[in-house]
N, C-alpha and C. Protein backbone atom coordinates (compact mmCIF):
# COMPACT_ATOMS: atom_id res chain seq x y z
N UNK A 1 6.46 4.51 23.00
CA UNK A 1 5.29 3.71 22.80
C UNK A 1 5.69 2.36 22.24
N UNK A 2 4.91 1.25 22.95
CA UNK A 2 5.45 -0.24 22.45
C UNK A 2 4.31 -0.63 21.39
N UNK A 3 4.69 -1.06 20.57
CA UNK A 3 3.81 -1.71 19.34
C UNK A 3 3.31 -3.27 19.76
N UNK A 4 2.13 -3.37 19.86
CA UNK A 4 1.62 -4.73 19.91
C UNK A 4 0.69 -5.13 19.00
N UNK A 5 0.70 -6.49 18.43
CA UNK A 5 -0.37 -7.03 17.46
C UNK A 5 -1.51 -6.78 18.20
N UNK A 6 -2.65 -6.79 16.99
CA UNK A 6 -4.01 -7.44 17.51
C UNK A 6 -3.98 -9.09 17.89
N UNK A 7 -4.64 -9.00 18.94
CA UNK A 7 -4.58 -10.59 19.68
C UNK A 7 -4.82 -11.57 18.18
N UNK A 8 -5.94 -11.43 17.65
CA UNK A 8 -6.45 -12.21 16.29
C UNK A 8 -5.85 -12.24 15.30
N UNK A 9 -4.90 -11.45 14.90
CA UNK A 9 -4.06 -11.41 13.92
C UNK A 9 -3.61 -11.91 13.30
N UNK A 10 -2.99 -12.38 11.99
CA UNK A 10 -2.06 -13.84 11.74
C UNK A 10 -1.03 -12.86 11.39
N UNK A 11 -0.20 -14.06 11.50
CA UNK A 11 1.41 -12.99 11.36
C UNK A 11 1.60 -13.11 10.00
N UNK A 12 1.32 -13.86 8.96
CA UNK A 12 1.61 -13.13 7.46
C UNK A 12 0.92 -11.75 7.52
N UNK A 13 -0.07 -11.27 8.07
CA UNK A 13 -0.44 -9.87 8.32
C UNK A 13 -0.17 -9.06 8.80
N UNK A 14 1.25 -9.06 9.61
CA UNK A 14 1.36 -8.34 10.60
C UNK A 14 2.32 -7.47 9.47
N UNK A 15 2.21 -5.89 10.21
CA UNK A 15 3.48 -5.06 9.65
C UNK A 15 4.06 -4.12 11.03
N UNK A 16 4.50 -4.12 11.33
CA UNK A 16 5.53 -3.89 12.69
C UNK A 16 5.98 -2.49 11.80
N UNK A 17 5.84 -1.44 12.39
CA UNK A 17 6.32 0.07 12.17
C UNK A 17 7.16 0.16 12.58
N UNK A 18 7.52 0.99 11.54
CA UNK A 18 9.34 1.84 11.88
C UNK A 18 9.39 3.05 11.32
N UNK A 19 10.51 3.71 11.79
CA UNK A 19 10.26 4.95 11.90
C UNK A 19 10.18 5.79 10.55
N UNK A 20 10.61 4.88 9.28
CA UNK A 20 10.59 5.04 8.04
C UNK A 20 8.99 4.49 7.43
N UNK A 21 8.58 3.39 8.20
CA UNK A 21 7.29 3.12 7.40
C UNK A 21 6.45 4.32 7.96
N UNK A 22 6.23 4.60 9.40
CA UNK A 22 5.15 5.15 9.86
C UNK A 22 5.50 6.33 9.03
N UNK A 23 6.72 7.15 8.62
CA UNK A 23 6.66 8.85 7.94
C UNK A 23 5.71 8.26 6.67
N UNK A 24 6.70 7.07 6.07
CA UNK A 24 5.50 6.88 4.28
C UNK A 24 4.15 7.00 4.48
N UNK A 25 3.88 6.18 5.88
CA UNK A 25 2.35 5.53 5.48
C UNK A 25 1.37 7.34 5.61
N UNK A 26 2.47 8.24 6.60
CA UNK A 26 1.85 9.33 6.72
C UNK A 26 1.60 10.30 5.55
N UNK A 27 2.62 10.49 5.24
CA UNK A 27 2.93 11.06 3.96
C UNK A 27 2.18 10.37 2.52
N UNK A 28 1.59 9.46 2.32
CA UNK A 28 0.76 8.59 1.72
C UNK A 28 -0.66 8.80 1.96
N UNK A 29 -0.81 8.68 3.03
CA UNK A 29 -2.55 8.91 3.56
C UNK A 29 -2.77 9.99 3.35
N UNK A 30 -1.93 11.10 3.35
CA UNK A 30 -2.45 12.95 3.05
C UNK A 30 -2.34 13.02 1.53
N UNK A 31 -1.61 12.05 0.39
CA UNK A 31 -1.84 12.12 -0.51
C UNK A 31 -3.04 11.60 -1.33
N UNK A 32 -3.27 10.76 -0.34
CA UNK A 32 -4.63 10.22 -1.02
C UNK A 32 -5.78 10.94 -0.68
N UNK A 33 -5.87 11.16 0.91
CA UNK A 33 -6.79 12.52 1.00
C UNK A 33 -6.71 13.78 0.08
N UNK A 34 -5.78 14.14 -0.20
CA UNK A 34 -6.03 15.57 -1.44
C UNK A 34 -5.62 15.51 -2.61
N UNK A 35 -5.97 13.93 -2.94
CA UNK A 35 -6.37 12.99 -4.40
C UNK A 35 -4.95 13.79 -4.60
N UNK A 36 -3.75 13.60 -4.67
CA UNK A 36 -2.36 13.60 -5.26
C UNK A 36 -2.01 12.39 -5.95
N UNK A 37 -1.72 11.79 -7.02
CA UNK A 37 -1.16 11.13 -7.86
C UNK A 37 0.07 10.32 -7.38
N UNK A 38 0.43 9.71 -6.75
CA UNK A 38 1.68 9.00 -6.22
C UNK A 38 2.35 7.72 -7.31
N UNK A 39 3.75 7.74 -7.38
CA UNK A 39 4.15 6.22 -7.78
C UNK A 39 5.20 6.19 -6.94
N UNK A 40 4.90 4.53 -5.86
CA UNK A 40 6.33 4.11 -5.20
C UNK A 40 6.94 3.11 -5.72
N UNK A 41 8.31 3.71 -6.08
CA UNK A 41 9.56 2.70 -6.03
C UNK A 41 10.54 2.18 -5.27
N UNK A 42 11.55 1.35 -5.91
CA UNK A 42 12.04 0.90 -4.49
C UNK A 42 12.79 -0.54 -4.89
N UNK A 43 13.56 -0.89 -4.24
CA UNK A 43 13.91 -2.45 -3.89
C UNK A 43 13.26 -3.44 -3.74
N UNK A 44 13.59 -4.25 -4.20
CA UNK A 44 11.89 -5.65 -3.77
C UNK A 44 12.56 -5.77 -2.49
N UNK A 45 11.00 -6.16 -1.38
CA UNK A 45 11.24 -6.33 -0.04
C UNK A 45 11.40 -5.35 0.58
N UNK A 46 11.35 -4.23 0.41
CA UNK A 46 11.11 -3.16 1.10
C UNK A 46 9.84 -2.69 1.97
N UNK A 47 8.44 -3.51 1.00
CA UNK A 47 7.10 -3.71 2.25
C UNK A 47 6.42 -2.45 1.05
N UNK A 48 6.71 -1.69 -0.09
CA UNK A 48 6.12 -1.08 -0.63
C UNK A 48 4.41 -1.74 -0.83
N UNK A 49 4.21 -2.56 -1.41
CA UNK A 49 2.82 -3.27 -1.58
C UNK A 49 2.43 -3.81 -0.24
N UNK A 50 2.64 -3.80 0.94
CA UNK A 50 1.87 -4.28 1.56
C UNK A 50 1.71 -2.68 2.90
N UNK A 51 2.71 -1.48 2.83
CA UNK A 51 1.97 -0.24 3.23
C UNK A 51 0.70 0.28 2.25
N UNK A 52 1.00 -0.16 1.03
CA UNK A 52 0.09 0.63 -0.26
C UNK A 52 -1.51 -0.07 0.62
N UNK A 53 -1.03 -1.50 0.67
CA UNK A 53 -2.58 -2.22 1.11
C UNK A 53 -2.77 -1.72 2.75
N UNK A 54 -2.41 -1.70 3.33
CA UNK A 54 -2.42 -0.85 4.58
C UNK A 54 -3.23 0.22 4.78
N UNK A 55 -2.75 0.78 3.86
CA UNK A 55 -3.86 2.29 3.17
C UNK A 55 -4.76 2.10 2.74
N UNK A 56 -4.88 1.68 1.71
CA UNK A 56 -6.00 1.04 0.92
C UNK A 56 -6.80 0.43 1.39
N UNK A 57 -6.70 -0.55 2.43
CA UNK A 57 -7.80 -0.97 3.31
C UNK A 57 -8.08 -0.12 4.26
N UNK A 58 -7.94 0.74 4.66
CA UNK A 58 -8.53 1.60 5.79
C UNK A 58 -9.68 2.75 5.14
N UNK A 59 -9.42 3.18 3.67
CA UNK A 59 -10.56 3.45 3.33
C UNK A 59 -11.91 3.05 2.80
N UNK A 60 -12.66 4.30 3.09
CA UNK A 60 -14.09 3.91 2.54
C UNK A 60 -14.54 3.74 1.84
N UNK A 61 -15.14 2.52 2.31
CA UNK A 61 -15.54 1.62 0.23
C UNK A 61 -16.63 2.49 -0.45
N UNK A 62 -17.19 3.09 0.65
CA UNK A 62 -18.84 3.78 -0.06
C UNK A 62 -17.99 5.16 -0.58
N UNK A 63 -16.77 5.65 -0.59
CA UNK A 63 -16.61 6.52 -1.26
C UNK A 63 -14.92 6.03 -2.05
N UNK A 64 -13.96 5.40 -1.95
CA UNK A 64 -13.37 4.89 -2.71
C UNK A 64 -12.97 3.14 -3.35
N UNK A 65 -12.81 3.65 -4.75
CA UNK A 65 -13.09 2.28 -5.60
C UNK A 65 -11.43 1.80 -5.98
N UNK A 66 -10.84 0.72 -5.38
CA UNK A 66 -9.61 0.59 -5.74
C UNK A 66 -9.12 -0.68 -6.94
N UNK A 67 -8.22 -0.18 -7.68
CA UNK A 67 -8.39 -1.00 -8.66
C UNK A 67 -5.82 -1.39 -8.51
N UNK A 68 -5.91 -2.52 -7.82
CA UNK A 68 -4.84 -2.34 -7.86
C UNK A 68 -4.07 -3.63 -9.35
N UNK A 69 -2.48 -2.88 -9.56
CA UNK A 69 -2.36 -3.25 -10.98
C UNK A 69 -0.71 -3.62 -10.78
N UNK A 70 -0.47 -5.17 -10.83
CA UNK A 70 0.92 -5.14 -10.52
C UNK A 70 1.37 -5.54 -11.33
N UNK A 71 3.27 -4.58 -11.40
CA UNK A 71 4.11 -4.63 -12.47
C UNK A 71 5.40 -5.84 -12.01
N UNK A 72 5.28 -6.18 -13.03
CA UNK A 72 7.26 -7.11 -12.83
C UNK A 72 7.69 -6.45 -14.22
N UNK A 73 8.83 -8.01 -13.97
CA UNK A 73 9.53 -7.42 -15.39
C UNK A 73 8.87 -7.99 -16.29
N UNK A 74 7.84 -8.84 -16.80
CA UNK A 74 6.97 -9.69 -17.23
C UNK A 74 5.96 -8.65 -17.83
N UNK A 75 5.76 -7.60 -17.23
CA UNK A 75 4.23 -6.54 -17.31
C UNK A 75 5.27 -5.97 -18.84
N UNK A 76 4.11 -5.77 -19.90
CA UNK A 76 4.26 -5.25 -21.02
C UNK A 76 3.36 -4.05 -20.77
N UNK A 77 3.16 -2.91 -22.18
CA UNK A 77 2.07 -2.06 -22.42
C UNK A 77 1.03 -2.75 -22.72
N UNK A 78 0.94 -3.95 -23.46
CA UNK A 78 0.04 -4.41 -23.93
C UNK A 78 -0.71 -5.29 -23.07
N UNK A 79 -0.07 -5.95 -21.77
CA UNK A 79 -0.60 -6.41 -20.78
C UNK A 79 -1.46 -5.36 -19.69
N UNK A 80 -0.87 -3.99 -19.21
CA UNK A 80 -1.38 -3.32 -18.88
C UNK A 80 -2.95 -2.63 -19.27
N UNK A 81 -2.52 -2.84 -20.79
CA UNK A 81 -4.07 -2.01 -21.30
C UNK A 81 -4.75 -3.16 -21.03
N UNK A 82 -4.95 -4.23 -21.49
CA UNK A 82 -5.85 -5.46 -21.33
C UNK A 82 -6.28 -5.84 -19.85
N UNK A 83 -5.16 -5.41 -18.85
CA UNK A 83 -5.69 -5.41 -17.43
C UNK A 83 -6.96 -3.73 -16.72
N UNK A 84 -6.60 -3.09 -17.78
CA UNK A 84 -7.55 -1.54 -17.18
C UNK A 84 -8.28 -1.89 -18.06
């Protein structure tokens, strides 16, 4: 099967699958369906935050509320609580 964009698309949007993203994004979507608890790590540039949003936008707003919360090396405890 050949992968093609949507005609409308902009390419900062695009994410081109591979055979490692499509297992995560799978393995991800069944966790969120049977509300499982996930944390991904990883290498910067690996595309972790932009499969997470991948997911995250495909569900339903009338039944989920997403509250996303990003860490560097900059993120303290005390920054975290003040952001939830």
């Amino acid at each position: 099967m050949i992968w093609k964009p949507s005609p409308n698309a902009s390419y900062h949007s695009l994410l081109v699958p591979t055979v490692d993203s499509a297992r995560t994004k799978y393995v991800l979507q069944n966790c969120v369906q049977n509300k499982v608890h996930t944390l991904s790590v990883g290498v910067t540039g690996t595309g972790k935050t932009v499969l997470i949003n991948s997911i995250l936008n495909e569900l339903d707003e009338a039944t989920w509320r997403i509250n996303n919360i990003i860490y560097s090396s900059q993120t303290s405890s005390v920054k975290t609580q003040d952001m939830i």
